[in-house]
C-alpha atoms as a PDB file:
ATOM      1  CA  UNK A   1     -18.547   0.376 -15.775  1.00  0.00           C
ATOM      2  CA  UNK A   2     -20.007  -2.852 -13.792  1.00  0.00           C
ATOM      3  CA  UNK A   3     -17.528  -4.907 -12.142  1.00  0.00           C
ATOM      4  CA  UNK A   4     -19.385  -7.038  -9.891  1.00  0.00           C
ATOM      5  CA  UNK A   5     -23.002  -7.761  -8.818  1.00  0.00           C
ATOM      6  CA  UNK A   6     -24.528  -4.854 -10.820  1.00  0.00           C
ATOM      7  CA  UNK A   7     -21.487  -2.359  -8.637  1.00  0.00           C
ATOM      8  CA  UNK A   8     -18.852  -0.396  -9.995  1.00  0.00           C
ATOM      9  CA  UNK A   9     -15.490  -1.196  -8.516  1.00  0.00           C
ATOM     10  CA  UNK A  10     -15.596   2.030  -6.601  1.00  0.00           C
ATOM     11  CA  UNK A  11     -19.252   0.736  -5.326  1.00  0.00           C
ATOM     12  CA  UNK A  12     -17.983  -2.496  -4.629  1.00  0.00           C
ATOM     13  CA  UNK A  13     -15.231  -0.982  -2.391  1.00  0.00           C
ATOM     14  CA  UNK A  14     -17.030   1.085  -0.634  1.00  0.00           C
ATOM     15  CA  UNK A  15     -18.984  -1.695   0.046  1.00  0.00           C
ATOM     16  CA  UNK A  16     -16.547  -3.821   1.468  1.00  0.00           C
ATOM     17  CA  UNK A  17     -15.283  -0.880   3.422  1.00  0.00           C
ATOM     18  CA  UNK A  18     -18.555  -0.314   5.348  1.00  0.00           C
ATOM     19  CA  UNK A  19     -18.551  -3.426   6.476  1.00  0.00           C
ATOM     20  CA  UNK A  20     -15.408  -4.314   8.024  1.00  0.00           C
ATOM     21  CA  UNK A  21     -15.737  -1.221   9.667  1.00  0.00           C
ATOM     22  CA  UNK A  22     -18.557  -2.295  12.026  1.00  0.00           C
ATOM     23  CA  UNK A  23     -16.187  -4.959  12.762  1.00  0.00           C
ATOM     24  CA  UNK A  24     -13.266  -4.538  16.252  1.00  0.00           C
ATOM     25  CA  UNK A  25      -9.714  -5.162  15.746  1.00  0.00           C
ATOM     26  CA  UNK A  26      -8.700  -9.059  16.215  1.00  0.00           C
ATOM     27  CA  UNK A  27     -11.867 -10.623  16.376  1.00  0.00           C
ATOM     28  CA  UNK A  28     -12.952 -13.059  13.878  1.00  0.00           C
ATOM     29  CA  UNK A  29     -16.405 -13.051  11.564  1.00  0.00           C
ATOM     30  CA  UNK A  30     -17.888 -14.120   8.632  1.00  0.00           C
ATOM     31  CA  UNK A  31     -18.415 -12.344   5.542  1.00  0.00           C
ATOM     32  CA  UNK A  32     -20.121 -13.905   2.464  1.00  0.00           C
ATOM     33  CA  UNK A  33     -19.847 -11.145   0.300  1.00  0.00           C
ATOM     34  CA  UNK A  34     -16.011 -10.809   1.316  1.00  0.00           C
ATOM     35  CA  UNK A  35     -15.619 -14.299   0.422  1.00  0.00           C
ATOM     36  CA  UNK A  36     -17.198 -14.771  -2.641  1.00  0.00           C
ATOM     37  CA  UNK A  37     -15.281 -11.553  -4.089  1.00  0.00           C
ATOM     38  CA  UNK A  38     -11.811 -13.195  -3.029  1.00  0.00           C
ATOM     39  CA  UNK A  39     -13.247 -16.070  -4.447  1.00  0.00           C
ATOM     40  CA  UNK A  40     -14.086 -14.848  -8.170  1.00  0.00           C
ATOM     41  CA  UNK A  41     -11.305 -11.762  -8.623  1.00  0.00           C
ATOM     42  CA  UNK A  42      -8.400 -12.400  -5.419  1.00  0.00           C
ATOM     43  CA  UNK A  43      -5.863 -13.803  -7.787  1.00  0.00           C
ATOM     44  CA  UNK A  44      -4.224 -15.632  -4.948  1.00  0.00           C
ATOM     45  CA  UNK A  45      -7.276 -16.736  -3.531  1.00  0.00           C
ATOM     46  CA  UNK A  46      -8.387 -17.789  -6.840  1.00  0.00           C
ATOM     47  CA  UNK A  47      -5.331 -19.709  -7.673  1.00  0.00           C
ATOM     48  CA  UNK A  48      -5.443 -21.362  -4.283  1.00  0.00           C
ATOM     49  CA  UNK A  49      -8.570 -22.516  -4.725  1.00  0.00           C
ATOM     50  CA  UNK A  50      -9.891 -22.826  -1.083  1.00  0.00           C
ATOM     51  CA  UNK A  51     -12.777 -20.264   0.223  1.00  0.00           C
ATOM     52  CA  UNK A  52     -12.047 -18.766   3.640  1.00  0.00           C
ATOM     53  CA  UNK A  53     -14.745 -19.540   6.393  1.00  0.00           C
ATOM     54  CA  UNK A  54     -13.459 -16.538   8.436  1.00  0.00           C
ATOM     55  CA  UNK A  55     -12.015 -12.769   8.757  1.00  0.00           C
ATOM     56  CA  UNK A  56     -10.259 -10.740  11.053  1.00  0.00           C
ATOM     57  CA  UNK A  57      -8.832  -7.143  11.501  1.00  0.00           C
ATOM     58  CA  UNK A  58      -5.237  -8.079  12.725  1.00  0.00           C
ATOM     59  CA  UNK A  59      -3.817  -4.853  14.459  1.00  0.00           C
ATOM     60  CA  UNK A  60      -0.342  -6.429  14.267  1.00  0.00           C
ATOM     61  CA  UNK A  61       0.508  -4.742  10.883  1.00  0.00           C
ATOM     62  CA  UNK A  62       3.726  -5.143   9.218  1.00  0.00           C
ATOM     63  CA  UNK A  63       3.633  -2.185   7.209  1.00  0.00           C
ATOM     64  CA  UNK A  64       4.422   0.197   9.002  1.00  0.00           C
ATOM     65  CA  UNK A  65       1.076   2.020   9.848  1.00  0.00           C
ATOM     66  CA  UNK A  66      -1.202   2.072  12.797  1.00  0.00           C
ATOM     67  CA  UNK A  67      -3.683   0.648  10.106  1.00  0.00           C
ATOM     68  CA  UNK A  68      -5.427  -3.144  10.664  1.00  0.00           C
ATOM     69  CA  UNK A  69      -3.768  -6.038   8.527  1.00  0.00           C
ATOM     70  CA  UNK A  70      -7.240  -7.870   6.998  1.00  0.00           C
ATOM     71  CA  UNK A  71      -6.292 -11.527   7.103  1.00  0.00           C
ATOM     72  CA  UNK A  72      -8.532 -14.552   6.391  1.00  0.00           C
ATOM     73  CA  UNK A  73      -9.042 -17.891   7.663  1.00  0.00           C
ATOM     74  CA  UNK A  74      -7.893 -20.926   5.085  1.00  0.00           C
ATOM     75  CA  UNK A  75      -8.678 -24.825   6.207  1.00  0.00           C
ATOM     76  CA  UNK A  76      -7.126 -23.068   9.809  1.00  0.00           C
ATOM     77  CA  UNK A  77      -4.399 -21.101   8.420  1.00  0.00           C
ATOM     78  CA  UNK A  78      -4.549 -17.640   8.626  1.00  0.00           C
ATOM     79  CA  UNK A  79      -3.491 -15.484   5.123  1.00  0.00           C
ATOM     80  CA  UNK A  80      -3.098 -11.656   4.444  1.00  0.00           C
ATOM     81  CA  UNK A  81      -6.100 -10.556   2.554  1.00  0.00           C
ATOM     82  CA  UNK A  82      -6.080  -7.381   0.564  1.00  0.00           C
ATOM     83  CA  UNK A  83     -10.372  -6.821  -1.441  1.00  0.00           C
ATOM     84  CA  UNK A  84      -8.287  -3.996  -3.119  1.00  0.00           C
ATOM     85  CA  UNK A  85      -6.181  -6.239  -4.766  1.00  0.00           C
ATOM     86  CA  UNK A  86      -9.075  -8.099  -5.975  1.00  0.00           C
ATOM     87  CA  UNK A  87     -10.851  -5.006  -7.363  1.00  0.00           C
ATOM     88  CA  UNK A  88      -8.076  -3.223  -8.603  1.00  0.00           C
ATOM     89  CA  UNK A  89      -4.917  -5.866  -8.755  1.00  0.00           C
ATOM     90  CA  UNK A  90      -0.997  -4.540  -8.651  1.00  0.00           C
ATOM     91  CA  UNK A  91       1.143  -4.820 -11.181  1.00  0.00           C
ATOM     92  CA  UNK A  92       4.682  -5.860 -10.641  1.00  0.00           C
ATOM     93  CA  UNK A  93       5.582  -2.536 -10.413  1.00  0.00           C
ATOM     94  CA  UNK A  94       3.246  -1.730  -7.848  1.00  0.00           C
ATOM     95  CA  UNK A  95       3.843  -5.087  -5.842  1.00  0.00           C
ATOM     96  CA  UNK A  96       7.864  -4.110  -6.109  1.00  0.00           C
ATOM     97  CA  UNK A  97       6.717  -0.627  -4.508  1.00  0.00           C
ATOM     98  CA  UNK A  98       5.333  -2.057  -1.326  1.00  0.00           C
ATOM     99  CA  UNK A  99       8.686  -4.564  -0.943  1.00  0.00           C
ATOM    100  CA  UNK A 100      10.861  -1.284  -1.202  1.00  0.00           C
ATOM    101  CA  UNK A 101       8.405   0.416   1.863  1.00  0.00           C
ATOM    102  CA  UNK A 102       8.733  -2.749   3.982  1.00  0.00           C
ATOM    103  CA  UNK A 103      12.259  -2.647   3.840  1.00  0.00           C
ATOM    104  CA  UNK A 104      11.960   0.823   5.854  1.00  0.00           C
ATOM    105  CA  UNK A 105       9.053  -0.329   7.592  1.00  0.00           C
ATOM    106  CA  UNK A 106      10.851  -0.166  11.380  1.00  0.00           C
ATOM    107  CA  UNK A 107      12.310   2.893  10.333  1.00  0.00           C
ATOM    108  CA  UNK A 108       8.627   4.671   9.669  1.00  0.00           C
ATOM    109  CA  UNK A 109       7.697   2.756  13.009  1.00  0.00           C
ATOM    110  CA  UNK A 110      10.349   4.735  14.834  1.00  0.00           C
ATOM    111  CA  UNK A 111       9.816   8.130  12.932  1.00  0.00           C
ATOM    112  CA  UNK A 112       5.781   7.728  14.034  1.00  0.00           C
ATOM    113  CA  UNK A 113       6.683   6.694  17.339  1.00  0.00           C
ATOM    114  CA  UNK A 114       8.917   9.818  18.523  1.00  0.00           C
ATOM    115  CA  UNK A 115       6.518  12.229  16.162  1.00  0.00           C
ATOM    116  CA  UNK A 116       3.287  10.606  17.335  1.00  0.00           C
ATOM    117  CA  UNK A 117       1.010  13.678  16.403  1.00  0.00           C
ATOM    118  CA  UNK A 118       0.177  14.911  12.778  1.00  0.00           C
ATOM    119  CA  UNK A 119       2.276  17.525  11.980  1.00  0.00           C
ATOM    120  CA  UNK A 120      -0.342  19.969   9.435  1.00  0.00           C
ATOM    121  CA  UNK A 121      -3.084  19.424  12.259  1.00  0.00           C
ATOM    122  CA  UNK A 122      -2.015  18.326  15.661  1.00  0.00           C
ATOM    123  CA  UNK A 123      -4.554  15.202  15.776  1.00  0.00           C
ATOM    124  CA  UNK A 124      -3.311  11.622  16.542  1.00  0.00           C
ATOM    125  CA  UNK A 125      -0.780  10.792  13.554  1.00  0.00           C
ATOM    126  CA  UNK A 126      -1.031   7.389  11.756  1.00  0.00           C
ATOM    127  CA  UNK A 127       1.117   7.395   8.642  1.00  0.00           C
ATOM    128  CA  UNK A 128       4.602   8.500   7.654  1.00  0.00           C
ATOM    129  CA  UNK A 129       4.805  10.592   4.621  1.00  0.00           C
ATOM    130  CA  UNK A 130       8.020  11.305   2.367  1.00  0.00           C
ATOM    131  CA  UNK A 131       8.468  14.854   2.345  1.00  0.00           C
ATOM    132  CA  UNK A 132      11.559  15.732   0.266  1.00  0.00           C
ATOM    133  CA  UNK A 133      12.366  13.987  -2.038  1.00  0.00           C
ATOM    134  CA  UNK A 134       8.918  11.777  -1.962  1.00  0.00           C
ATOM    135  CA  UNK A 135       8.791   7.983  -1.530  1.00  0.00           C
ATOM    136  CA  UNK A 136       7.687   8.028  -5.787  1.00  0.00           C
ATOM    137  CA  UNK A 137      10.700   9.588  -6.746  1.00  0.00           C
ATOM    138  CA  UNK A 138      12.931   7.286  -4.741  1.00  0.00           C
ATOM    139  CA  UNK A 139      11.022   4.139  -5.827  1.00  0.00           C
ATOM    140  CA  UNK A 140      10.768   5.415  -9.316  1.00  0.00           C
ATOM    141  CA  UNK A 141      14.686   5.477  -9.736  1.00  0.00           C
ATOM    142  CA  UNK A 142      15.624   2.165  -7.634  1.00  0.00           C
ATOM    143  CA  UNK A 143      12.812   0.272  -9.878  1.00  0.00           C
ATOM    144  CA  UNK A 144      14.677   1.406 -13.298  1.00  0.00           C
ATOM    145  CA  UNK A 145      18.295   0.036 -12.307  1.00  0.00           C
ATOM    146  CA  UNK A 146      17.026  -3.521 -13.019  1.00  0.00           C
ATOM    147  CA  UNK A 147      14.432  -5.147 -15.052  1.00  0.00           C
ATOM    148  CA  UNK A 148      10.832  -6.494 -14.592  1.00  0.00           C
ATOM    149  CA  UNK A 149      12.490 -10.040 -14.708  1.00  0.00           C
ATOM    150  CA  UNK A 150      14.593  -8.981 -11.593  1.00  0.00           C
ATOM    151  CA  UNK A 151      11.163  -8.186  -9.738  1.00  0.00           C
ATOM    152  CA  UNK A 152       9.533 -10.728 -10.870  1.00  0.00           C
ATOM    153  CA  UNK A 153      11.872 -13.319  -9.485  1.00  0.00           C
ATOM    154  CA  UNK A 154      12.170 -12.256  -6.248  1.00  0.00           C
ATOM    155  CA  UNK A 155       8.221 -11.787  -5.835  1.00  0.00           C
ATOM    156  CA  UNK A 156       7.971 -15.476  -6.339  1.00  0.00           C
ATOM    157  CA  UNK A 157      10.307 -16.193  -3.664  1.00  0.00           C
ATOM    158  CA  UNK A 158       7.819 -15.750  -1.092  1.00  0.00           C
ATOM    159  CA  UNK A 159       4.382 -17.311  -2.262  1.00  0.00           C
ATOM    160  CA  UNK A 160       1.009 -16.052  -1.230  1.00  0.00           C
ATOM    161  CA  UNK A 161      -0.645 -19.038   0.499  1.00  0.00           C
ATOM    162  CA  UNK A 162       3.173 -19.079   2.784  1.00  0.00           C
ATOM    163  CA  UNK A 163       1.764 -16.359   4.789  1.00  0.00           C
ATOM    164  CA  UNK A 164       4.864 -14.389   4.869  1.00  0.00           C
ATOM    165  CA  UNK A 165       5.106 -10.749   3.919  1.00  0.00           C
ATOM    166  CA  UNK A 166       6.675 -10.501   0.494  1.00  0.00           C
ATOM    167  CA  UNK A 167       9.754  -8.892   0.900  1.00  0.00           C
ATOM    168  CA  UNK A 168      13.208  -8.042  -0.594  1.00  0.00           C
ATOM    169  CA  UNK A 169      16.466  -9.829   1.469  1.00  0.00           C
ATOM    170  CA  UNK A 170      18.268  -7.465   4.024  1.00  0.00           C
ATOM    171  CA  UNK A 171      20.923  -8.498   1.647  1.00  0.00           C
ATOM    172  CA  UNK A 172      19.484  -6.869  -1.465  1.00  0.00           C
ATOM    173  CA  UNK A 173      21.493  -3.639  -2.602  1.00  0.00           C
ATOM    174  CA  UNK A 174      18.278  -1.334  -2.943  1.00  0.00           C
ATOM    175  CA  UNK A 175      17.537  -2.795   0.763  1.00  0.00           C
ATOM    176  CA  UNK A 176      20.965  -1.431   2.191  1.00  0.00           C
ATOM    177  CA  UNK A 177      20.690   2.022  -0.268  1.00  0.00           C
ATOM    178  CA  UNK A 178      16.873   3.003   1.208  1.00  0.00           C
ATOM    179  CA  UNK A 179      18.072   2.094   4.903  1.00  0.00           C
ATOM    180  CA  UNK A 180      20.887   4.242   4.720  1.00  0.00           C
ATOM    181  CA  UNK A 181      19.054   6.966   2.564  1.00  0.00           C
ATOM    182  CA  UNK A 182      16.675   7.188   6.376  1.00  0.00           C
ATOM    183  CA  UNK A 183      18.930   6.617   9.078  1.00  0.00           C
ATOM    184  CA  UNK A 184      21.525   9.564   7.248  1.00  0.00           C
ATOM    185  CA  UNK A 185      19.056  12.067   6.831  1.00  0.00           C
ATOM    186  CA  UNK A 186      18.824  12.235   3.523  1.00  0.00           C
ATOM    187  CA  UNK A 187      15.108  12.219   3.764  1.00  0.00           C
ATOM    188  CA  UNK A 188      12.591  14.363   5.166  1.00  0.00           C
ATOM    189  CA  UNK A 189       9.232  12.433   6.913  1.00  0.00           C
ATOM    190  CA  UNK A 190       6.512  13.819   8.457  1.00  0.00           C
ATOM    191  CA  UNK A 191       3.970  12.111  10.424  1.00  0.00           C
ATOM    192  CA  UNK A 192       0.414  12.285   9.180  1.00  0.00           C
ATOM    193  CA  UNK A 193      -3.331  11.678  10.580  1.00  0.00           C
ATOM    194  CA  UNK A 194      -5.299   9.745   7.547  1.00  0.00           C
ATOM    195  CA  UNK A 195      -7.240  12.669   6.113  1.00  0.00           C
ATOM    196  CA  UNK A 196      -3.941  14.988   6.486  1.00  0.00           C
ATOM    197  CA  UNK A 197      -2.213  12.458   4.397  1.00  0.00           C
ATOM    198  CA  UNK A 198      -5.118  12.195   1.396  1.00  0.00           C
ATOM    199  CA  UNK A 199      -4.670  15.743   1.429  1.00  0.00           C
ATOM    200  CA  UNK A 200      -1.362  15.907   1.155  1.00  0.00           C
ATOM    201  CA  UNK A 201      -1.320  13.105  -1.363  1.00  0.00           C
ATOM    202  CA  UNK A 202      -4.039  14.385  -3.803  1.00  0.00           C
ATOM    203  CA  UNK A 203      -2.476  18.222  -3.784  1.00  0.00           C
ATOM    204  CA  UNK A 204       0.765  16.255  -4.556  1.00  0.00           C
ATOM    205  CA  UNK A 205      -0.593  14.737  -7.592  1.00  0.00           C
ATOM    206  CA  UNK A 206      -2.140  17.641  -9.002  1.00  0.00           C
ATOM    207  CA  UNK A 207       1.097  19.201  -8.681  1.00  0.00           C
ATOM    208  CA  UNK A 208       2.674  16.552 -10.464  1.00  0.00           C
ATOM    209  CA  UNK A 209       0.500  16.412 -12.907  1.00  0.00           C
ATOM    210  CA  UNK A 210       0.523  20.317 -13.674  1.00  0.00           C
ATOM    211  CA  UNK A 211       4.249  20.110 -14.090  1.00  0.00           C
ATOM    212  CA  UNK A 212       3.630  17.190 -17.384  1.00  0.00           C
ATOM    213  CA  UNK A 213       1.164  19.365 -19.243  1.00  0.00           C
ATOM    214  CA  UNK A 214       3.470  21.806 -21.766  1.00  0.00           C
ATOM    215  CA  UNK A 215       2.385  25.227 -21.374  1.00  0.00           C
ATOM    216  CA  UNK A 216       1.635  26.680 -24.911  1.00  0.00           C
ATOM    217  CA  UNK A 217       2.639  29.630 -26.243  1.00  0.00           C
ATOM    218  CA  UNK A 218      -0.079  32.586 -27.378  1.00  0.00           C
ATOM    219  CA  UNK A 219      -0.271  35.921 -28.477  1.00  0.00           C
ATOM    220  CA  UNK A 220       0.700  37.612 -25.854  1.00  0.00           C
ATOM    221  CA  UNK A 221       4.322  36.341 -25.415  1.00  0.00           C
ATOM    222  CA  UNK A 222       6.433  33.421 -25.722  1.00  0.00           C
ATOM    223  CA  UNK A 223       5.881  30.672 -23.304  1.00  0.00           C
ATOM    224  CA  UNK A 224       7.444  30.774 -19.847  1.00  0.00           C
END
C-alpha cells in the first residue's frame, strides 16, 4: 500500500535509512526529504508546528545501545527525532515499553561494557538481549497491573518539544521491581552484534508464534 510519495512505508524507510547512513556521527546536515516526512506524519513534529533546518547523528544515546540518537534542529533547539515513529507511530503500549527499558538503561550499559563481544559470534557486541525470561514477557506483565490511563498520564509528564527522554520516576514501583529484577540475577542478558540480535529476535518470534497456533487432531492419533 502507498504511504508517501508513490513509496510503501517499508520503501520509505529504507529510504531514509540510506541516507543517514552516508552521514558521520555528530555532524550536522540537511535533509529535505527527512524534513518534509517529520513534517506531514511526525506527530510531534506535526503538532509543534516548526520544520527543522538541520540533522545530526548524536552518538550520546540514552538508550542503552551503542546505536546513534537522530536528533533535529528546531528555531536552535535540538529535539530527538525518531522517521520510524512517523512511518509506523507507537501506541501507548509501545511508548510505555521503551520507558520500562530506560529505566534499566545503565544497567544494559554495564552488562555491554564487561561483555563487550557478541556472545553467538564473537564480533564487536552492540545490544543487550533478554535471555530468560525475555524483556516481552517482563514488560507484558508490569504493563497489565495498571491501566492505559496510568500510562497515559505519566507519558504526558515529559512533553516532546522539552527535549527530555520520556521516562518513568526512579520513584515509580515498576522502576524499583525491573532494577532489582537485574542487579539480583533474576535475569539472564547476553550481549549481541546487530545481525546476531535480528536473528535471535526473528527465530524468537516464530517460536512464539508456533506455540499460539492449536495443533489439530487427525487420524492418526489424538493431538499432542
Amino acid at each position: 500500500m502507498i504511504f508517501w510519495r508513490g513509496m510503501t512505508k517499508a520503501q520509505v524507510a529504507a529510504a531514509i535509512k540510506e541516507e543517514l547512513d552516508t552521514h558521520t556521527d555528530d555532524v550536522e546536515f540537511q535533509s529535505d526529504l527527512l524534513a518534509d516526512l517529520l513534517m506531514e506524519h511526525h506527530p510531534d513534529v506535526k503538532a509543534y508546528g516548526i520544520r527543522p533546518d538541520a540533522f545530526r547523528r548524536n552518538s550520546q544515546n540514552p538508550y542503552g545501545a551503542r546505536s546513534y540518537l537522530l536528533e533535529g534542529r528546531y528555531n536552535g533547539k535540538w529535539l530527538k527525532n525518531s522517521y520510524r515513529t512517523a512511518i509506523y507511530p507507537p501506541s501507548i503500549r509501545e511508548k510505555t515499553f521503551k520507558m520500562f527499558r530506560l529505566a534499566i538503561a545503565e544497567q544494559l550499559r554495564t552488562h555491554l561494557k564487561n561483555y563487550p563481544l557478541c556472545s553467538h559470534c564473537g564480533a564487536l557486541a552492540e545490544d543487550v538481549d533478554h535471555v530468560e525470561p525475555s524483556f516481552s514477557h517482563i514488560a507484558k506483565n508490569l504493563y497489565q497491573i495498571y491501566s492505559e490511563a496510568h500510562w497515559r498520564h505519566w507519558l504526558k509528564q515529559i512533553p516532546w518539544e522539552s527535549g527530555q527522554v520520556k521516562v518513568l520516576p526512579d520513584q515509580h514501583p515498576h522502576v524499583k521491581f525491573l532494577r532489582y529484577m537485574h542487579a539480583a540475577g533474576y535475569v539472564r542478558l547476553q550481549s549481541l552484534c546487530k545481525s546476531c540480535h535480528k536473528a535471535v529476535t526473528a527465530k524468537r518470534r516464530v517460536s512464539s508464534k508456533t506455540k499460539e497456533v492449536p495443533v489439530a487432531a487427525d487420524s492418526h492419533g489424538e493431538t499432542p
